[in-house]
C-alpha atoms as a PDB file:
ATOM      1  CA  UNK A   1     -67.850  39.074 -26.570  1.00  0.00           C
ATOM      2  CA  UNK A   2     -65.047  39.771 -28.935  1.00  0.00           C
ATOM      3  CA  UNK A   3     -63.676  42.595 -25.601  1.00  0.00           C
ATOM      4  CA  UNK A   4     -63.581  39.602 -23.755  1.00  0.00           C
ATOM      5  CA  UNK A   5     -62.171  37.396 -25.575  1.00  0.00           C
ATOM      6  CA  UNK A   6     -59.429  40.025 -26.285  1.00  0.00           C
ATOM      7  CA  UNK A   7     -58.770  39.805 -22.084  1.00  0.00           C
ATOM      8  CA  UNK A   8     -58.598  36.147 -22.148  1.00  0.00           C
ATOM      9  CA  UNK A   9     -56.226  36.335 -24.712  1.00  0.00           C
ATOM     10  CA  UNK A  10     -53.902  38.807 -23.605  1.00  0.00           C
ATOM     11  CA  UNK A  11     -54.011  36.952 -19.725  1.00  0.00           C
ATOM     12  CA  UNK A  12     -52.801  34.006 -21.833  1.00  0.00           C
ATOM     13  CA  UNK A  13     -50.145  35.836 -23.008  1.00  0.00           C
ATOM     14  CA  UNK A  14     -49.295  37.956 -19.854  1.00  0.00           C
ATOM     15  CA  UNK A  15     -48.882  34.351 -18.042  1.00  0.00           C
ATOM     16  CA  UNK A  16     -46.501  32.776 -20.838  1.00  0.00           C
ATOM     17  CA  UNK A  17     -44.240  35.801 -20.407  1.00  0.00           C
ATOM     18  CA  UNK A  18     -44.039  35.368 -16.908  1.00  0.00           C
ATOM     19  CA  UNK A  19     -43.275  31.789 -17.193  1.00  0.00           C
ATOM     20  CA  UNK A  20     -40.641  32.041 -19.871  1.00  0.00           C
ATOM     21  CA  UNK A  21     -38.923  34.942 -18.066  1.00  0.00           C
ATOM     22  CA  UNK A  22     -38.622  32.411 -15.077  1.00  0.00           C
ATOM     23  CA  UNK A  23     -37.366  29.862 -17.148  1.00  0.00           C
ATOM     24  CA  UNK A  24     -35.035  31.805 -18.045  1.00  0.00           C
ATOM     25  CA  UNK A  25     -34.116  33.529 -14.855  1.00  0.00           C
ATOM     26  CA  UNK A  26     -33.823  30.119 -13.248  1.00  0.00           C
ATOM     27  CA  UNK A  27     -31.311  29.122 -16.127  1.00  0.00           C
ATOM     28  CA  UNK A  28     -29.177  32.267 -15.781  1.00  0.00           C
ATOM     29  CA  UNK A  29     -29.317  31.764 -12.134  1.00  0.00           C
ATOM     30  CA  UNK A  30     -28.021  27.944 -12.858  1.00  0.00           C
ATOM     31  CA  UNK A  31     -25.253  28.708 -15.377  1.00  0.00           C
ATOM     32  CA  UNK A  32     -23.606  31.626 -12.928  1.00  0.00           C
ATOM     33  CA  UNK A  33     -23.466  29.244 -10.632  1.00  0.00           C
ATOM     34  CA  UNK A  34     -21.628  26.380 -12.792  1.00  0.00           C
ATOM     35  CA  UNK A  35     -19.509  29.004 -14.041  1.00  0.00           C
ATOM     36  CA  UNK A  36     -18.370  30.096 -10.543  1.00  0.00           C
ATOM     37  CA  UNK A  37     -17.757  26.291  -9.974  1.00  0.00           C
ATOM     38  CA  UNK A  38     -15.554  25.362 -12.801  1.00  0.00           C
ATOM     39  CA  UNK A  39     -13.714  28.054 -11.785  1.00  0.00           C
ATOM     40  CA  UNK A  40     -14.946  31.073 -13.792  1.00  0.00           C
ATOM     41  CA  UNK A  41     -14.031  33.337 -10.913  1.00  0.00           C
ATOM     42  CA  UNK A  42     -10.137  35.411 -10.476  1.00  0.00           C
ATOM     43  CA  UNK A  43      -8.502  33.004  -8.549  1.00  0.00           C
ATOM     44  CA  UNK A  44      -4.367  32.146  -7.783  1.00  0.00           C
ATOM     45  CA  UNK A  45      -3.238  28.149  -6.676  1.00  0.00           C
ATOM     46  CA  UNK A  46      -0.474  28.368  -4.860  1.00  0.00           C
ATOM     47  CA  UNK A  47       1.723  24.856  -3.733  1.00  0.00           C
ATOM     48  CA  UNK A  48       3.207  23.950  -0.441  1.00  0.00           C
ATOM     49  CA  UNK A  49       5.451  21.526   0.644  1.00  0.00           C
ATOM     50  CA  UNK A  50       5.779  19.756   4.359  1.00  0.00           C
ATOM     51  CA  UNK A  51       7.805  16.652   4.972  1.00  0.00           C
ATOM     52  CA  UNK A  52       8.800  15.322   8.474  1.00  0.00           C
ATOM     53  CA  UNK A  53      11.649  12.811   9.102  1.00  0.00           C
ATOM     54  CA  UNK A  54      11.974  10.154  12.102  1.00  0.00           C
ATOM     55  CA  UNK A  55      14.045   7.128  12.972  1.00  0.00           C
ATOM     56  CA  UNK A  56      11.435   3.895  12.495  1.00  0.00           C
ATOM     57  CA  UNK A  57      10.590   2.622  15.672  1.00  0.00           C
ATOM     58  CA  UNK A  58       9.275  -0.739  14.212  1.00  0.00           C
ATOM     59  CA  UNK A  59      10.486  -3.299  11.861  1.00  0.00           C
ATOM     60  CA  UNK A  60       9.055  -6.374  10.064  1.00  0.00           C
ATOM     61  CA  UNK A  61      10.171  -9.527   9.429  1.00  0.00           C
ATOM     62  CA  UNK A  62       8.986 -12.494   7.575  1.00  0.00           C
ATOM     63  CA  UNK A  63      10.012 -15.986   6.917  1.00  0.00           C
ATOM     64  CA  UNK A  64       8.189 -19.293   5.686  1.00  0.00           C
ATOM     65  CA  UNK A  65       9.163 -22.683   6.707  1.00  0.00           C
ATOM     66  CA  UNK A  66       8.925 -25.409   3.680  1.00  0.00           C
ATOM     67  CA  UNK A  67       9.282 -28.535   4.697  1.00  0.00           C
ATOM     68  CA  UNK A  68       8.930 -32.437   2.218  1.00  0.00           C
ATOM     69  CA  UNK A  69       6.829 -35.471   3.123  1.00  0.00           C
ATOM     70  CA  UNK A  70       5.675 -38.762   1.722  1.00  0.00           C
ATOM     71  CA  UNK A  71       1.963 -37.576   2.857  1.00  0.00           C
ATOM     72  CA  UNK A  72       0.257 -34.536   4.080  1.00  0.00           C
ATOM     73  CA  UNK A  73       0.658 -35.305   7.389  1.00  0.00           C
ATOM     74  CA  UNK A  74       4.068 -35.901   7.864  1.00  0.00           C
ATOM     75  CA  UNK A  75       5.347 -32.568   6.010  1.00  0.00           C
ATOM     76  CA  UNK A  76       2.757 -30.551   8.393  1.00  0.00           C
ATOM     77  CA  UNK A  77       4.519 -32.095  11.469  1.00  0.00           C
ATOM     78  CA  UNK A  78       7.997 -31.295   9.876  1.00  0.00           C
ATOM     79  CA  UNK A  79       6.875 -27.363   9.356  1.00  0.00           C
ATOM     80  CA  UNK A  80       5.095 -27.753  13.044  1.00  0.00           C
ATOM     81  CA  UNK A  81       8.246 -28.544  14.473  1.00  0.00           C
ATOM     82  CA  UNK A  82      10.210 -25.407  12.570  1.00  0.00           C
ATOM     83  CA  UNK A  83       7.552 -22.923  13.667  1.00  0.00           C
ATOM     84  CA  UNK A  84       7.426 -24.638  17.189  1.00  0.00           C
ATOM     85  CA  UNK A  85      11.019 -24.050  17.922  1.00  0.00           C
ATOM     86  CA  UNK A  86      11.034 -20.311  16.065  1.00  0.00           C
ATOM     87  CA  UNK A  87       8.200 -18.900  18.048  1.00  0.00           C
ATOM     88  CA  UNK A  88       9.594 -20.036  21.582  1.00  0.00           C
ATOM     89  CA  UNK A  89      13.202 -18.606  20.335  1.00  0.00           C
ATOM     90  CA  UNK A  90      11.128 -15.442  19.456  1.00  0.00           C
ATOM     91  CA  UNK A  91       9.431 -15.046  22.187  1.00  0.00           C
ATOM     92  CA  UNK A  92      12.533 -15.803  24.569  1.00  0.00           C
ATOM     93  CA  UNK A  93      13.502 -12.804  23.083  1.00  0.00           C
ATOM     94  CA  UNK A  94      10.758 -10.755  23.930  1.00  0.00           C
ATOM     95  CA  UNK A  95       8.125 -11.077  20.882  1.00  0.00           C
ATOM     96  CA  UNK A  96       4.664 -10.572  22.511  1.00  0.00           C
ATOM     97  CA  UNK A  97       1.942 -13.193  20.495  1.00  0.00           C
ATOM     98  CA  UNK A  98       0.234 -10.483  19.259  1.00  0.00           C
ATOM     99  CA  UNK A  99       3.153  -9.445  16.857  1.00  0.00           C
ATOM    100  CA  UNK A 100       3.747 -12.857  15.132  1.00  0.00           C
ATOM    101  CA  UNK A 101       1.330 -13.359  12.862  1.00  0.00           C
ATOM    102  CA  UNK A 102       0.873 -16.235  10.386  1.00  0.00           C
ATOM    103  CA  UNK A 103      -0.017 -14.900   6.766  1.00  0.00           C
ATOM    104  CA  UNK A 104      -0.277 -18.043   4.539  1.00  0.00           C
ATOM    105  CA  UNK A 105      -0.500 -21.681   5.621  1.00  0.00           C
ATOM    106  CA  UNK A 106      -0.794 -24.476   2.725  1.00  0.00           C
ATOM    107  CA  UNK A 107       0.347 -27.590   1.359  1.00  0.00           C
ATOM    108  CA  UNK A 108       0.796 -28.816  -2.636  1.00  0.00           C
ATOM    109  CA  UNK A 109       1.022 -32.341  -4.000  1.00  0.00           C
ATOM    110  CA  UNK A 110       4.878 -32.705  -5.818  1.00  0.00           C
ATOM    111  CA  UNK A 111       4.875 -34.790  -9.142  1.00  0.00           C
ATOM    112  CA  UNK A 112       6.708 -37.452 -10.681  1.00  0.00           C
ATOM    113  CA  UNK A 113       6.686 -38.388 -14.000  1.00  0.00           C
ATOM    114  CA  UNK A 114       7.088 -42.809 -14.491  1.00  0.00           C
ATOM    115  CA  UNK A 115       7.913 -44.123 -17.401  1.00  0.00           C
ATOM    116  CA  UNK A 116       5.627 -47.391 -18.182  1.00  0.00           C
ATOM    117  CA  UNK A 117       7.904 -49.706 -19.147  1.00  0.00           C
ATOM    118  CA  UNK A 118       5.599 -52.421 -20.275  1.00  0.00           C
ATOM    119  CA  UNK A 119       5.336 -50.262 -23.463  1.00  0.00           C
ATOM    120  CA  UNK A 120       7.744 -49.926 -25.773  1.00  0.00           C
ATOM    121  CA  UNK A 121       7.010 -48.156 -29.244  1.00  0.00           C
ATOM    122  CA  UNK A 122       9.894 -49.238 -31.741  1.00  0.00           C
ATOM    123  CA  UNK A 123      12.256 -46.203 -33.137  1.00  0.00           C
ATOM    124  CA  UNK A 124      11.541 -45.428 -36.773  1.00  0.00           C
ATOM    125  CA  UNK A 125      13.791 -43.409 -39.376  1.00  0.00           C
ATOM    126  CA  UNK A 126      12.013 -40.395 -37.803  1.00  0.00           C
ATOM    127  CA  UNK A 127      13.765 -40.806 -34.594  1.00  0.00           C
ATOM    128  CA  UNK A 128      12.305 -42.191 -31.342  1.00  0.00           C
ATOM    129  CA  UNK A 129       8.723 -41.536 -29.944  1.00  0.00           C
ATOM    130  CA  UNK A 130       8.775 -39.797 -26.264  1.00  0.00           C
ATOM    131  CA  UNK A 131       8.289 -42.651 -23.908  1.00  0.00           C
ATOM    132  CA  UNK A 132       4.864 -43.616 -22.650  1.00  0.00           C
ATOM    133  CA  UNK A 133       4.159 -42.436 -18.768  1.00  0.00           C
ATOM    134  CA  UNK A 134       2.603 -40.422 -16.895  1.00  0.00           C
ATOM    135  CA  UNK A 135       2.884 -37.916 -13.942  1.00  0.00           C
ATOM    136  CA  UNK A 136       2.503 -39.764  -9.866  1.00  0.00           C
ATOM    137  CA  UNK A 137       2.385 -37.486  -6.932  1.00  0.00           C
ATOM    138  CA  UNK A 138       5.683 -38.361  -5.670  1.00  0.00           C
ATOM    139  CA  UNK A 139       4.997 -36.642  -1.963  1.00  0.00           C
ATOM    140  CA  UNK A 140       3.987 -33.154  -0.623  1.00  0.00           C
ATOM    141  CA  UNK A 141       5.203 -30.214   0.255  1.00  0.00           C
ATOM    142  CA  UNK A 142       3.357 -28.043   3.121  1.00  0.00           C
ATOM    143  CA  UNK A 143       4.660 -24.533   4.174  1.00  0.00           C
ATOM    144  CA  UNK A 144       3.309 -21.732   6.555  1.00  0.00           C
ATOM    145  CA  UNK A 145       4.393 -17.778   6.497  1.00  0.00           C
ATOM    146  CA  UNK A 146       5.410 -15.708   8.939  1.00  0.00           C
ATOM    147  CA  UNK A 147       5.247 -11.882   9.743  1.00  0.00           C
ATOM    148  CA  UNK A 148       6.658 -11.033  12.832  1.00  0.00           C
ATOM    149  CA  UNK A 149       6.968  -7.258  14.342  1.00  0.00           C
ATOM    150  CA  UNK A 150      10.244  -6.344  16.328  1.00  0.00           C
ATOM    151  CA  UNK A 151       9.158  -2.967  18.255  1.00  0.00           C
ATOM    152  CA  UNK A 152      12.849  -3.074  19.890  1.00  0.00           C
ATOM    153  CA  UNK A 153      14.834  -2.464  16.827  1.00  0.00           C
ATOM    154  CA  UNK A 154      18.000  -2.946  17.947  1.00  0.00           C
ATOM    155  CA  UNK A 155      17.252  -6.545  18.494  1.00  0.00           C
ATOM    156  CA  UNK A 156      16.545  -6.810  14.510  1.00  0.00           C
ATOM    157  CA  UNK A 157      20.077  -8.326  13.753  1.00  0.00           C
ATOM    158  CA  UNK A 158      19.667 -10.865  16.262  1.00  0.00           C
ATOM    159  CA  UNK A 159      15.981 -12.020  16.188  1.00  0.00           C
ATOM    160  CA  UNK A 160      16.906 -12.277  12.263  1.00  0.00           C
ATOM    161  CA  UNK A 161      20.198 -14.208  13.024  1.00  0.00           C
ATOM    162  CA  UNK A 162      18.544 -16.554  15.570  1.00  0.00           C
ATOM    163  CA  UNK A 163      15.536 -17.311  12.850  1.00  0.00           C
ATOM    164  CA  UNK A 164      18.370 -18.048  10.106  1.00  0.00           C
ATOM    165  CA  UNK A 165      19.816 -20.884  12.728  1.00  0.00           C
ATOM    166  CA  UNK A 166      16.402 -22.659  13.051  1.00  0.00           C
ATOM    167  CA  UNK A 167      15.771 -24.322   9.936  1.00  0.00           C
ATOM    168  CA  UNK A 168      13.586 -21.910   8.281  1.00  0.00           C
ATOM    169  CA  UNK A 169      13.238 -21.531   4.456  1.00  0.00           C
ATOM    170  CA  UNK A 170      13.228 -18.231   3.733  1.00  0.00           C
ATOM    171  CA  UNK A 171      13.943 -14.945   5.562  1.00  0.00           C
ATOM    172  CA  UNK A 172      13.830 -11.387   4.118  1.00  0.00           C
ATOM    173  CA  UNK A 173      13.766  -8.059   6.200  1.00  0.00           C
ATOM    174  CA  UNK A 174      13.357  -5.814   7.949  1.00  0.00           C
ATOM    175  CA  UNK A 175      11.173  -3.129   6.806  1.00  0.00           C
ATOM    176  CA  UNK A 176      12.069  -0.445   9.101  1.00  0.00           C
ATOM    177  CA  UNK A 177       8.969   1.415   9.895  1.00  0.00           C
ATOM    178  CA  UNK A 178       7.051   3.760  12.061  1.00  0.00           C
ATOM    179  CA  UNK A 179       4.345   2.848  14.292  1.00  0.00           C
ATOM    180  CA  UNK A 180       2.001   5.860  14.135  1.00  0.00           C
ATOM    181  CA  UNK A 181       2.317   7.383  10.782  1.00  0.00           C
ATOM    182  CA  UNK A 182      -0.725   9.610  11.326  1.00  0.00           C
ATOM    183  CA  UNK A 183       0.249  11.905  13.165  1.00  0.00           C
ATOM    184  CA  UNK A 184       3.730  12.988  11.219  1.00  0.00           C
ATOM    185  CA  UNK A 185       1.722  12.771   8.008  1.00  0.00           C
ATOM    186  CA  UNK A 186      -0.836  15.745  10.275  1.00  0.00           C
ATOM    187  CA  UNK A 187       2.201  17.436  10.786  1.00  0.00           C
ATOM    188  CA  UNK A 188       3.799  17.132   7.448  1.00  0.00           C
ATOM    189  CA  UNK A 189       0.353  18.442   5.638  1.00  0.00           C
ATOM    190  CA  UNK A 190       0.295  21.115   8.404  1.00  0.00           C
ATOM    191  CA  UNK A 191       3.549  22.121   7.295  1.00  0.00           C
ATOM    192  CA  UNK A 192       2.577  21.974   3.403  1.00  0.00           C
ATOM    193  CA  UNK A 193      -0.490  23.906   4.417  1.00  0.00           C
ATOM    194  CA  UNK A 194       1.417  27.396   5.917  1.00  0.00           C
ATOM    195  CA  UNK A 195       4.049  26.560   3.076  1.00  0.00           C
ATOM    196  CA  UNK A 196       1.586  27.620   0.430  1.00  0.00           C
ATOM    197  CA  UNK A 197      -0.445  30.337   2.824  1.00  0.00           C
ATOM    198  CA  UNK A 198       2.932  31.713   3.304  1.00  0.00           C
ATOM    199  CA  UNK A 199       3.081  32.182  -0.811  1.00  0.00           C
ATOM    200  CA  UNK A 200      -0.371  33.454  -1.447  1.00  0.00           C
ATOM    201  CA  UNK A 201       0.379  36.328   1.318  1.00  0.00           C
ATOM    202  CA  UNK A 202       3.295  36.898  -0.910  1.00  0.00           C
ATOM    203  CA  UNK A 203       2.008  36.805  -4.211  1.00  0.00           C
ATOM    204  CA  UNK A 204      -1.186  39.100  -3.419  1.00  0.00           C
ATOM    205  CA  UNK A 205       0.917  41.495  -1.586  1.00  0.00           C
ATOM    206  CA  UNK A 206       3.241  41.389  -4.815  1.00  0.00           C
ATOM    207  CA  UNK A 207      -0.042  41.380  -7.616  1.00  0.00           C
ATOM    208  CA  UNK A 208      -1.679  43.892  -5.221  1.00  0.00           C
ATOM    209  CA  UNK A 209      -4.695  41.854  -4.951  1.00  0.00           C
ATOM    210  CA  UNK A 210      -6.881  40.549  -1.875  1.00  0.00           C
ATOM    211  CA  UNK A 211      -7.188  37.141  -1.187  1.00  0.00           C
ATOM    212  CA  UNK A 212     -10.715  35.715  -0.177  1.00  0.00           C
ATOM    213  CA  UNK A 213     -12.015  32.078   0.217  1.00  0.00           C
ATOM    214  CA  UNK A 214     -10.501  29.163  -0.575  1.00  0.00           C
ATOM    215  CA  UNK A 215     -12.472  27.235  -3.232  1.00  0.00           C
ATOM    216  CA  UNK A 216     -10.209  24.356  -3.979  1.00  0.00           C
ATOM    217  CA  UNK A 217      -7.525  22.244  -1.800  1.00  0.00           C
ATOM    218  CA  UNK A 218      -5.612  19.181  -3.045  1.00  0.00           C
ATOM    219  CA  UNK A 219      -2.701  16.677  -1.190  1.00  0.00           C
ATOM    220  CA  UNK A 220      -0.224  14.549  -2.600  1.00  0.00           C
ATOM    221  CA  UNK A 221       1.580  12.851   0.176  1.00  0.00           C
ATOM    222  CA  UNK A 222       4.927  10.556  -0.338  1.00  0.00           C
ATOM    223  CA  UNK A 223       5.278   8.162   2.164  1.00  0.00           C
ATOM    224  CA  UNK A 224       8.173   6.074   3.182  1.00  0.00           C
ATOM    225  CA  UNK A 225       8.847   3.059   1.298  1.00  0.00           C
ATOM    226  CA  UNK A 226       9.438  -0.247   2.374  1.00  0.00           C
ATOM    227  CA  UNK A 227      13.379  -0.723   2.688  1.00  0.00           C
ATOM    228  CA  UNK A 228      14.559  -4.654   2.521  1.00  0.00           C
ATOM    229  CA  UNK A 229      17.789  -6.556   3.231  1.00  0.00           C
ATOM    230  CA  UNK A 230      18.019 -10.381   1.932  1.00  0.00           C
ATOM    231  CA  UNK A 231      19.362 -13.288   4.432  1.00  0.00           C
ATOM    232  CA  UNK A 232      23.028 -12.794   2.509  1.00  0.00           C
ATOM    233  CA  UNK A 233      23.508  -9.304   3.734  1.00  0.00           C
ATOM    234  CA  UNK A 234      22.171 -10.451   7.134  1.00  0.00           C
ATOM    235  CA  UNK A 235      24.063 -13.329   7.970  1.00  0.00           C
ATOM    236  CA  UNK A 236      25.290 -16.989   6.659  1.00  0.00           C
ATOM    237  CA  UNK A 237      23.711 -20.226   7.457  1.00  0.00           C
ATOM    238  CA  UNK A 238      27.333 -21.191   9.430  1.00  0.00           C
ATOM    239  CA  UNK A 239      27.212 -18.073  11.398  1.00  0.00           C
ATOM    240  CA  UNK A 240      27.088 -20.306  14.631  1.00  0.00           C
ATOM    241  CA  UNK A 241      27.104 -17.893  17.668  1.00  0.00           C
ATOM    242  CA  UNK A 242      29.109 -14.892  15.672  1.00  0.00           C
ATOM    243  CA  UNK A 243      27.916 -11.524  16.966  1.00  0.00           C
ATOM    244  CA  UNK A 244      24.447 -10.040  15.152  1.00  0.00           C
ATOM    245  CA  UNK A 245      24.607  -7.873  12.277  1.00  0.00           C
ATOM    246  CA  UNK A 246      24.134  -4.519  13.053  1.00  0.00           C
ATOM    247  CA  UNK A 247      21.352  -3.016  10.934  1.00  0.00           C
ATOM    248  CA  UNK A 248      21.434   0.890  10.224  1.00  0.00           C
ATOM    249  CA  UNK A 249      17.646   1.936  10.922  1.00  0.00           C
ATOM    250  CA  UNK A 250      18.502   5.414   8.845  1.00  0.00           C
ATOM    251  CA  UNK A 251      15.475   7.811   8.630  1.00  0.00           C
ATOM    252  CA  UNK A 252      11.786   7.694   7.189  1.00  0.00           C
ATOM    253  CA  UNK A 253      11.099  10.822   5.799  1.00  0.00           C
ATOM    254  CA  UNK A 254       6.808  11.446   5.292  1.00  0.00           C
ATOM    255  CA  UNK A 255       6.303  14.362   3.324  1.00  0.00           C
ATOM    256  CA  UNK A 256       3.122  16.368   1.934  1.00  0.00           C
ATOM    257  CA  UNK A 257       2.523  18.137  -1.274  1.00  0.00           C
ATOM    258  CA  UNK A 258      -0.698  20.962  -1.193  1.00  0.00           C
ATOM    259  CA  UNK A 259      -2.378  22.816  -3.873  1.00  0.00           C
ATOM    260  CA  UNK A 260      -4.771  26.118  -2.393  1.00  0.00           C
ATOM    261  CA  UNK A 261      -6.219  28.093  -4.584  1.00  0.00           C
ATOM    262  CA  UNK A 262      -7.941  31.799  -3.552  1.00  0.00           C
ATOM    263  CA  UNK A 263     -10.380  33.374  -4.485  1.00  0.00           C
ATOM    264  CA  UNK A 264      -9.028  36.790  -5.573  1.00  0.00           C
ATOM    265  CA  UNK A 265     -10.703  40.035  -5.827  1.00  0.00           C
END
């Protein structure tokens, strides 16, 4: 009895040593790996930079018409009549529909404030009360806002100085543009890409070490920026038939900014 229970007890303890030493094989296992994630490995980053430049082939233009009535109604029909007469000038000058788009249609109540002058409070040594009234919607105001897209550029000056002749409230633009960014932001990372392979190639020649995987990429990209020019620098409002503005369409530059870091061994 006592032999036996001297071979149960050692089993016992045979099988917790095998299960701890997993346990702790599993955890070693774990923790090399974490440690060749957070970078625990030799490794170089090396940055590239790619940028691409190219004359905008679009531009955008927006206006809103704003336009005063007694009721609802009859400040709708007054904007209707606006945005009636600048999409046919707009497409005269070859704007397809699917260009002009409306962003923001709306009308607001304007206020009044009347005196009632069936009450009069008395001035004391004080000075003199504010007058009894209260605010009346006086009429409304409706307006509607445009975006349109000019894909002929060289007709910006005088799409914007035929909109300026129509009656429209507002009028800011262009925002010179290009139509397919993608692919010059492909090439401009492309560019970034060999930038920086170009300097590891370098650098490990230089450090006399061997470059092996990549284990981390990262992009910063600038992109062009929005470039506006207000009705004044356009045109006046008694331009009559004067000759367009020419607007300079200058260059969008798209650029790319890499990080690529190596494994090194």
């Amino acid at each position: 009895m006592p032999n036996e229970y001297i071979k149960n007890l050692y089993r016992a303890g045979l099988g917790f040593i095998i299960i701890i030493s997993l346990f702790f094989a599993v955890k070693l296992v774990s923790e090399w790996k974490s440690y060749r994630m957070s970078g625990g490995y030799n490794s170089i980053t090396l940055s590239g930079h790619g940028e691409i430049s190219a004359v905008p082939d679009i531009a955008n233009v927006y206006f809103t018409i704003r336009k005063d009535g007694k009721t609802v109604k009859e400040a709708q029909e007054a904007v209707a009549k606006v945005e009636k007469n600048s999409l046919d000038f707009l497409k005269a000058n070859g704007i397809a529909e699917k260009d002009i788009k409306t962003t923001n249609v709306s009308f607001n109540p304007k206020y009044e404030y009347k005196y009632d002058n069936q009450i009069m409070i008395p001035c004391s040594e004080w000075g003199c009360p504010p007058r009894p009234g209260k605010n009346v919607i006086s009429g409304y105001e409706a307006y509607e806002s445009i975006t349109v897209k000019v894909r002929n550029t060289d007709d910006v000056g005088k799409i914007m100085q035929g909109l300026g002749g129509l009656g429209v409230s507002d009028l800011s633009g262009p925002n010179f543009s290009i139509d397919d960014e993608d692919a010059l932001k492909a090439q401009a990372r492309k560019e970034a890409i060999n930038d920086a392979k170009e300097k590891a190639k370098v650098l490990s020649r230089d450090l006399g070490v061997k470059l092996g995987k990549i284990v981390n990429f990262s992009e910063n990209g600038n992109y062009p920026m929005p470039m506006y020019y207000g009705k004044a620098e356009m045109m006046s409002s008694d331009s009559g038939a004067s000759a367009p503005a020419e607007v300079p369409k200058g260059e969008n530059t798209i650029s790319s900014d890499v990080n690529i870091t190596y494994e090194i061994r």
